[in-house]
N, C-alpha and C. Protein backbone atom coordinates (compact mmCIF):
# COMPACT_ATOMS: atom_id res chain seq x y z
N UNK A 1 3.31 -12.59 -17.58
CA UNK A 1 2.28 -12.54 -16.53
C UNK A 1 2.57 -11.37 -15.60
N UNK A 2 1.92 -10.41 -14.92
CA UNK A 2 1.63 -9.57 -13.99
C UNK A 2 1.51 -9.94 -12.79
N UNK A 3 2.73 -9.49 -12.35
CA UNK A 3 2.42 -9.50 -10.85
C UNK A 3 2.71 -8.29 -10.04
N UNK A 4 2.48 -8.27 -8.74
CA UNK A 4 2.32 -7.20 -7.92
C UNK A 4 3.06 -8.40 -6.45
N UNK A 5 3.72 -8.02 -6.19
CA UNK A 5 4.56 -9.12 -4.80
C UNK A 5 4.97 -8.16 -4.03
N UNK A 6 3.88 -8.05 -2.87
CA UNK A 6 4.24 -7.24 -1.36
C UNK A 6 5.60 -8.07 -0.58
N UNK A 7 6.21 -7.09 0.55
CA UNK A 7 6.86 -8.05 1.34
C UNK A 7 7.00 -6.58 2.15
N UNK A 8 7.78 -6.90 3.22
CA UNK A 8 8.24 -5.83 4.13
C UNK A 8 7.21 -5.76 5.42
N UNK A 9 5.85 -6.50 5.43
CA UNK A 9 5.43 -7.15 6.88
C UNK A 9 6.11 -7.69 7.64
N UNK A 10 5.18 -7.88 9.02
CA UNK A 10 5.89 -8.78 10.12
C UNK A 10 5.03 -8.11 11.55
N UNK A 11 5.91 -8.69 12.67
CA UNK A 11 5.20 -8.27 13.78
C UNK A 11 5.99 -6.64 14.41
N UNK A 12 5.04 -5.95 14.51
CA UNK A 12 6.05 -4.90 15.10
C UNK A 12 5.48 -4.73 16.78
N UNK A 13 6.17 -3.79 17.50
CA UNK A 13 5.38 -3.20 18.75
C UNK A 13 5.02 -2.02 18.44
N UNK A 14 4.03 -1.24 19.30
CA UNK A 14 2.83 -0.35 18.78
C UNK A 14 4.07 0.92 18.98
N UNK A 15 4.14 2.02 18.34
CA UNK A 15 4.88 2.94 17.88
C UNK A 15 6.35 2.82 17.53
N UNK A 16 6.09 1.46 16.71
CA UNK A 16 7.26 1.19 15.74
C UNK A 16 7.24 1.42 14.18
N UNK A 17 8.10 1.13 13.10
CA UNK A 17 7.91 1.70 11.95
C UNK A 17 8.05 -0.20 11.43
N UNK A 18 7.83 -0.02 10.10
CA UNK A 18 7.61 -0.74 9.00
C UNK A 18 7.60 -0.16 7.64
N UNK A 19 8.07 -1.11 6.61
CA UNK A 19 8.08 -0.41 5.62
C UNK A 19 7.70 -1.78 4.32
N UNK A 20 6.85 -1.13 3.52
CA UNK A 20 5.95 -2.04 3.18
C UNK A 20 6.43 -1.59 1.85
N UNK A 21 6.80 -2.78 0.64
CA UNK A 21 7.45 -2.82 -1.03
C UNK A 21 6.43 -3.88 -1.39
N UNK A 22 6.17 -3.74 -3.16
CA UNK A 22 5.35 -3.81 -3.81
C UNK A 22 6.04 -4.21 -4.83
N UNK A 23 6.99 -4.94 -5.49
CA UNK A 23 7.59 -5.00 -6.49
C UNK A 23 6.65 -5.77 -8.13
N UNK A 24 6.63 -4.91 -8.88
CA UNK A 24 6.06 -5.18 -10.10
C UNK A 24 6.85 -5.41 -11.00
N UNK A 25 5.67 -7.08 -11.94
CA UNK A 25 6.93 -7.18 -12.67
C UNK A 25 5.52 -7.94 -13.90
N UNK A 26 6.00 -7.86 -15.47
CA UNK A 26 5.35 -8.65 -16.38
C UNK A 26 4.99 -7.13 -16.99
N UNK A 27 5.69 -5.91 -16.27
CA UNK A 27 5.30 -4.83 -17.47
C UNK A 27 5.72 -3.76 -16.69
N UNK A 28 5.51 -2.79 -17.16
CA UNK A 28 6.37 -1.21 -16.63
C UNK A 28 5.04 -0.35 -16.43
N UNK A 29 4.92 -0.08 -14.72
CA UNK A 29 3.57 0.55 -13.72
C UNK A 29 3.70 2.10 -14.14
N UNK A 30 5.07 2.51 -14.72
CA UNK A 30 5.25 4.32 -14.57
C UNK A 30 4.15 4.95 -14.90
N UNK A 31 2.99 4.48 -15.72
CA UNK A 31 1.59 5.03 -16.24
C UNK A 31 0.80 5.47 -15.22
N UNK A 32 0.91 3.83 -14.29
CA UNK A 32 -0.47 3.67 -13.36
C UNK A 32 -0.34 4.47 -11.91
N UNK A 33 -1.47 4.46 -11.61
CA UNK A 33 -1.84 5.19 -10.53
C UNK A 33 -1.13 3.97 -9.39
N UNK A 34 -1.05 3.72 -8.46
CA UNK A 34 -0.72 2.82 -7.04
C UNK A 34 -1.09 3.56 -6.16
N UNK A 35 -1.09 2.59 -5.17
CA UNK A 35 -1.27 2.16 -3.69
C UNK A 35 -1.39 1.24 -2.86
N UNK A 36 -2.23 1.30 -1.71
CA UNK A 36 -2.77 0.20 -0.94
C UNK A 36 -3.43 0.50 -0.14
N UNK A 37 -4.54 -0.77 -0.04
CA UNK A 37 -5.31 -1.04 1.04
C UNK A 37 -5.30 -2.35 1.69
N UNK A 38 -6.09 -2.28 2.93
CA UNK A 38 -5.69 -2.91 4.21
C UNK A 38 -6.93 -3.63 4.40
N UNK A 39 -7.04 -4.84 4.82
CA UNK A 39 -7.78 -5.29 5.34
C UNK A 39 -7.52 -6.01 6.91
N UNK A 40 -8.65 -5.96 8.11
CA UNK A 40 -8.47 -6.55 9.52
C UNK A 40 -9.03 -7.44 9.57
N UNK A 41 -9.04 -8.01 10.61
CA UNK A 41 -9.93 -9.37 10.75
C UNK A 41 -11.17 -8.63 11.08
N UNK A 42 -12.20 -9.49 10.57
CA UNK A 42 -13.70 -9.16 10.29
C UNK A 42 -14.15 -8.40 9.42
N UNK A 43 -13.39 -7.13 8.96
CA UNK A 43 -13.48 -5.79 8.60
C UNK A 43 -13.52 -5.93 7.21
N UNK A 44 -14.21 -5.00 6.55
CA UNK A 44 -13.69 -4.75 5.10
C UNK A 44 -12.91 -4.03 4.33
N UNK A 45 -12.35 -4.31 3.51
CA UNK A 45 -11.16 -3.62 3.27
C UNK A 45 -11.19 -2.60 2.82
N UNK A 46 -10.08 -1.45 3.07
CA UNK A 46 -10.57 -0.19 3.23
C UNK A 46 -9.02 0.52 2.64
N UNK A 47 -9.27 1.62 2.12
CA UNK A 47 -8.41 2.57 1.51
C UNK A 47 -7.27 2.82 2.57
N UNK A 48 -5.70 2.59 2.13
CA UNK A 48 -4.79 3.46 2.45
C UNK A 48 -4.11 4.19 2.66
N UNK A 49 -3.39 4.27 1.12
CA UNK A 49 -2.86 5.24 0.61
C UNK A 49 -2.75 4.78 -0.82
N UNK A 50 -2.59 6.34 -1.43
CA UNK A 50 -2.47 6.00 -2.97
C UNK A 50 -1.43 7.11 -3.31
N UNK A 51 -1.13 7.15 -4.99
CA UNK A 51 0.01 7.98 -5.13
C UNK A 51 -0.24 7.97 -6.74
N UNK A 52 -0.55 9.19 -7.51
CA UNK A 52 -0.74 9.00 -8.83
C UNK A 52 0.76 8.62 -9.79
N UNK A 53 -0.08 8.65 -10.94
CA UNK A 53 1.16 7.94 -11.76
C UNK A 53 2.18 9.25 -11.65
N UNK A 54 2.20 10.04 -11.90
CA UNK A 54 3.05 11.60 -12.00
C UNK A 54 3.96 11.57 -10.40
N UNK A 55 3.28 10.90 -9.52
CA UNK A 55 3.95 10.71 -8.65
C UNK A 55 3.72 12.03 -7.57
N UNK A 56 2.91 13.06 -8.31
CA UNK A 56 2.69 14.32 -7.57
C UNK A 56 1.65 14.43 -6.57
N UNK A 57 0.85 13.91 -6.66
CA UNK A 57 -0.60 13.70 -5.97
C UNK A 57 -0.31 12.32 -4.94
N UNK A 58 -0.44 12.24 -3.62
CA UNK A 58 -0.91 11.82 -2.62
C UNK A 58 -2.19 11.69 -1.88
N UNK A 59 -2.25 10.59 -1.73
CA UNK A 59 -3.82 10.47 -0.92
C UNK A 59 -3.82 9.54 0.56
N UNK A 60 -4.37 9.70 1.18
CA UNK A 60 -4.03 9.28 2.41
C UNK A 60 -5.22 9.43 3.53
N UNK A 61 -5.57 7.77 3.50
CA UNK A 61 -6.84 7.83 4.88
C UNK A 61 -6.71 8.31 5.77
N UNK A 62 -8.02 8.90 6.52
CA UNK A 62 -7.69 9.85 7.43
C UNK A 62 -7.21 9.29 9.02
N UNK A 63 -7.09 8.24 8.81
CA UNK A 63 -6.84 6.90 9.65
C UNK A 63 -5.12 7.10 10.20
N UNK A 64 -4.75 6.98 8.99
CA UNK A 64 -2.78 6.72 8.85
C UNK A 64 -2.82 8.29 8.31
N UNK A 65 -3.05 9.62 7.93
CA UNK A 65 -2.78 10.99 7.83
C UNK A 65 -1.70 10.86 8.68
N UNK A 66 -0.10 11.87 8.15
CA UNK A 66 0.80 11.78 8.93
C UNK A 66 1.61 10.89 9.72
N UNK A 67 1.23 9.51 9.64
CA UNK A 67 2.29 8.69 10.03
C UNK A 67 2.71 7.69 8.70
N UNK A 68 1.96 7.86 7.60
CA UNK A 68 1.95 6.70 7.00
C UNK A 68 2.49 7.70 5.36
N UNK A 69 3.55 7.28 4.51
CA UNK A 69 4.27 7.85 3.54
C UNK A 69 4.40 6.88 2.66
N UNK A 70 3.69 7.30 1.31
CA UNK A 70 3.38 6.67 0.01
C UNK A 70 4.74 7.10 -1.06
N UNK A 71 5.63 6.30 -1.53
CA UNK A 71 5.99 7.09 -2.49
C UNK A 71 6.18 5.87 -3.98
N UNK A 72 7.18 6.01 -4.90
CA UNK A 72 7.56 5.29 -5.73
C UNK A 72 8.23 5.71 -6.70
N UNK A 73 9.16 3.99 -7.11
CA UNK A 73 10.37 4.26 -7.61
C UNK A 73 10.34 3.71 -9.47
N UNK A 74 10.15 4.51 -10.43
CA UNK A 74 9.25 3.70 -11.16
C UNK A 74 10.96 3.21 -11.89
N UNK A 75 11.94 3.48 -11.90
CA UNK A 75 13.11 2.83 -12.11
C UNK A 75 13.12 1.15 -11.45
N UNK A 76 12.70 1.11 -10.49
CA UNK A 76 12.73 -0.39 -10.14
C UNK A 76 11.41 -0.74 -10.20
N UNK A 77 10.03 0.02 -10.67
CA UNK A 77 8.32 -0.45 -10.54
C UNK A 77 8.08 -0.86 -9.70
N UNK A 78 8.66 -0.18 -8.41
CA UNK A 78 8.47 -0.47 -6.92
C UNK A 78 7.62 0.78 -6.34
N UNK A 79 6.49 0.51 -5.58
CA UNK A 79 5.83 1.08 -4.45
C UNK A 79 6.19 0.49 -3.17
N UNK A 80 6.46 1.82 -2.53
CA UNK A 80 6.79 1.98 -0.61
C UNK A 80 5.62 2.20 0.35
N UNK A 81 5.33 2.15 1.11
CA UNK A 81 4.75 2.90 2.28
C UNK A 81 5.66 2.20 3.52
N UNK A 82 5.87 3.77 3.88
CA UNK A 82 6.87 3.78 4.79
C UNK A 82 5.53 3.94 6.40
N UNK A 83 5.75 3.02 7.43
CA UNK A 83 4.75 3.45 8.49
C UNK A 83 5.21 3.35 9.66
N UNK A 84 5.04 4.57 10.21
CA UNK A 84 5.43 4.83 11.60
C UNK A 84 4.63 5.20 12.41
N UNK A 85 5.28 5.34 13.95
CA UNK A 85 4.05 5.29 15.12
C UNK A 85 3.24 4.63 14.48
N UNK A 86 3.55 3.37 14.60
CA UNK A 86 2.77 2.09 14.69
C UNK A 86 1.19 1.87 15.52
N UNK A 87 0.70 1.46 15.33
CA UNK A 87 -0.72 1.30 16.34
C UNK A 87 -0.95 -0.27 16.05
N UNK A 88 -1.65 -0.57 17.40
CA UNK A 88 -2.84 -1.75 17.31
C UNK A 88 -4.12 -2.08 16.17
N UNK A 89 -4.24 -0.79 15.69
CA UNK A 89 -5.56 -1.09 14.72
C UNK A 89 -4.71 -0.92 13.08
N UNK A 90 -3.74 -0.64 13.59
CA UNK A 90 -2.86 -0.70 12.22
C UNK A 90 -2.66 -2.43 10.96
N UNK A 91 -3.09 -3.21 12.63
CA UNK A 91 -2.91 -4.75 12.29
C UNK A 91 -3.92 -5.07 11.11
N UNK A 92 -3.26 -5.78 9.86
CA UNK A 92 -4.20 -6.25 8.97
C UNK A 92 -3.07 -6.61 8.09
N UNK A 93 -3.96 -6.99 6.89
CA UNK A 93 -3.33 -7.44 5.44
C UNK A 93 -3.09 -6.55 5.02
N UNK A 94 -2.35 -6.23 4.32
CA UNK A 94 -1.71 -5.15 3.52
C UNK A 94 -1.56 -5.94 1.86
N UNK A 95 -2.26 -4.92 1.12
CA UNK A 95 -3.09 -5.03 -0.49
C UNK A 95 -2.27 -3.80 -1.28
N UNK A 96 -1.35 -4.21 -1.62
CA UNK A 96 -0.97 -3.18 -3.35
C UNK A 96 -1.86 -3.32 -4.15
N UNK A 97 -1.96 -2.16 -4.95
CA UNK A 97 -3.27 -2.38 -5.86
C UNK A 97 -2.31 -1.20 -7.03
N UNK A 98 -2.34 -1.49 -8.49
CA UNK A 98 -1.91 -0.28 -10.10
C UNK A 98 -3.64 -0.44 -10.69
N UNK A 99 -3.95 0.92 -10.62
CA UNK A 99 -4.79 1.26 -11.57
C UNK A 99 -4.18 1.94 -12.83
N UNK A 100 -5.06 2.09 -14.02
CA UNK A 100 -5.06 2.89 -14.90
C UNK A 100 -4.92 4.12 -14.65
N UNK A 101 -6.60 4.51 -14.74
CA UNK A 101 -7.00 5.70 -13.94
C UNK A 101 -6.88 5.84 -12.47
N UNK A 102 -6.39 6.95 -11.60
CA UNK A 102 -6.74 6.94 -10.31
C UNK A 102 -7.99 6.84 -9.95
N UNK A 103 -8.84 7.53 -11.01
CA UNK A 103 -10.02 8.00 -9.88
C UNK A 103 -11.10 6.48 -10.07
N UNK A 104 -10.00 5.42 -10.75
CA UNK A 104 -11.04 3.92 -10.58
C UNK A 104 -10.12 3.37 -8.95
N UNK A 105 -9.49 3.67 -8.08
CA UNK A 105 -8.95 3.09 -7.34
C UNK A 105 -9.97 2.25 -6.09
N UNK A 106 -11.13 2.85 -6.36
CA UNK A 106 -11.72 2.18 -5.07
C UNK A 106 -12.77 0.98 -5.82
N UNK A 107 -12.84 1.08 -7.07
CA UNK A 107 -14.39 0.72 -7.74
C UNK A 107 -13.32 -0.57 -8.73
N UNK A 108 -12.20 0.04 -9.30
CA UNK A 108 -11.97 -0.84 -10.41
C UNK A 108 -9.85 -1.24 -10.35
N UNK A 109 -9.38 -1.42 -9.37
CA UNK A 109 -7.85 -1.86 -9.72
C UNK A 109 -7.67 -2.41 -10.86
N UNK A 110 -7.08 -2.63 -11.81
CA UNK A 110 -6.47 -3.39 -12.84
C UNK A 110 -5.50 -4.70 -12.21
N UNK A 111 -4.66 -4.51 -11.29
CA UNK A 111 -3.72 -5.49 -10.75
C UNK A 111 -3.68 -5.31 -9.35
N UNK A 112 -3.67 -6.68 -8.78
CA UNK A 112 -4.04 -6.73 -6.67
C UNK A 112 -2.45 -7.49 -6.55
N UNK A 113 -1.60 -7.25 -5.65
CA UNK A 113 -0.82 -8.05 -4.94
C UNK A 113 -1.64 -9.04 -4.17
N UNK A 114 -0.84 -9.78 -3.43
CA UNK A 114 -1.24 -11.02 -2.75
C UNK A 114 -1.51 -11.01 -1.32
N UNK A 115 -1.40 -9.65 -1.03
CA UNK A 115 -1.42 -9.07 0.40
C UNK A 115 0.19 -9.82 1.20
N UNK A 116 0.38 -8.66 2.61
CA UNK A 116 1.55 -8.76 3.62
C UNK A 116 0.86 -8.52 4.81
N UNK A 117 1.21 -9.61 5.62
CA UNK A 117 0.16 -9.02 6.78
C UNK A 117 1.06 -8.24 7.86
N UNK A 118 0.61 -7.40 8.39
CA UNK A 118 1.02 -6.54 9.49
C UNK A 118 0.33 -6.75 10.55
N UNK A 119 1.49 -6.71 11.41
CA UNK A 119 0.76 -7.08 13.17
C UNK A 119 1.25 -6.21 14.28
N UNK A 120 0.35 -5.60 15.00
CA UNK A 120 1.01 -4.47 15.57
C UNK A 120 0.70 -5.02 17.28
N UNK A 121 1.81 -5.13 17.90
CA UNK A 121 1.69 -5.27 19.41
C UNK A 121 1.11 -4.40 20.50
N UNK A 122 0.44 -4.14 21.32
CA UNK A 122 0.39 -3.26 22.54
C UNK A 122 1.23 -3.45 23.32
């Protein structure tokens, strides 16, 4: 079975860091494209960051640009995002997502984690 198991949430205060893992397991991700997206209360869920399978290509909402660092370790089939200067609107669920293809990341994931929620203080 496939899974995708976030952890590395919690409550932070607003220009603090967090660091958000993705551990995959029921098969080997080194192919797939990763990332994550976020969802807030009310809101719909919306693009984070992503990171192709090659590991060369980065993508990054223009939201978290510069505070927020995608990478991965395909020796352990772990995805990071490392996030700093923390914010208030930063607060939400936090969604790993392995595609196939990248360019299905918004339309078609293959595998969703279970979400981590993040909570950011003022």
């Amino acid at each position: 079975q496939v899974q995708l198991v976030e952890s590395g949430g919690g409550l932070v205060q607003a220009g603090g860091s967090l660091r958000l893992s993705c551990a995959a397991s029921g098969r080997t991700f080194s192919s797939y494209g990763l990332g994550w997206f976020r969802q807030a209360p009310g809101k719909e869920r919306e693009f984070a960051a992503g990171i192709t399978w090659t590991g060369i290509y980065t993508e990054y909402a223009d939201s978290v640009k510069g505070r927020f660092t995608i990478s991965r370790d395909d020796a352990e089939n772990t995805v990071y995002l490392q996030m700093n200067s923390l914010k208030p609107e930063d607060t939400a669920v936090y969604y790993c997502f392995a595609v196939t293809h990248y360019s299905d990341r918004d339309s078609n994931p293959n595998y969703w984690g279970q979400g981590t929620q993040v909570t950011v203080s003022s």
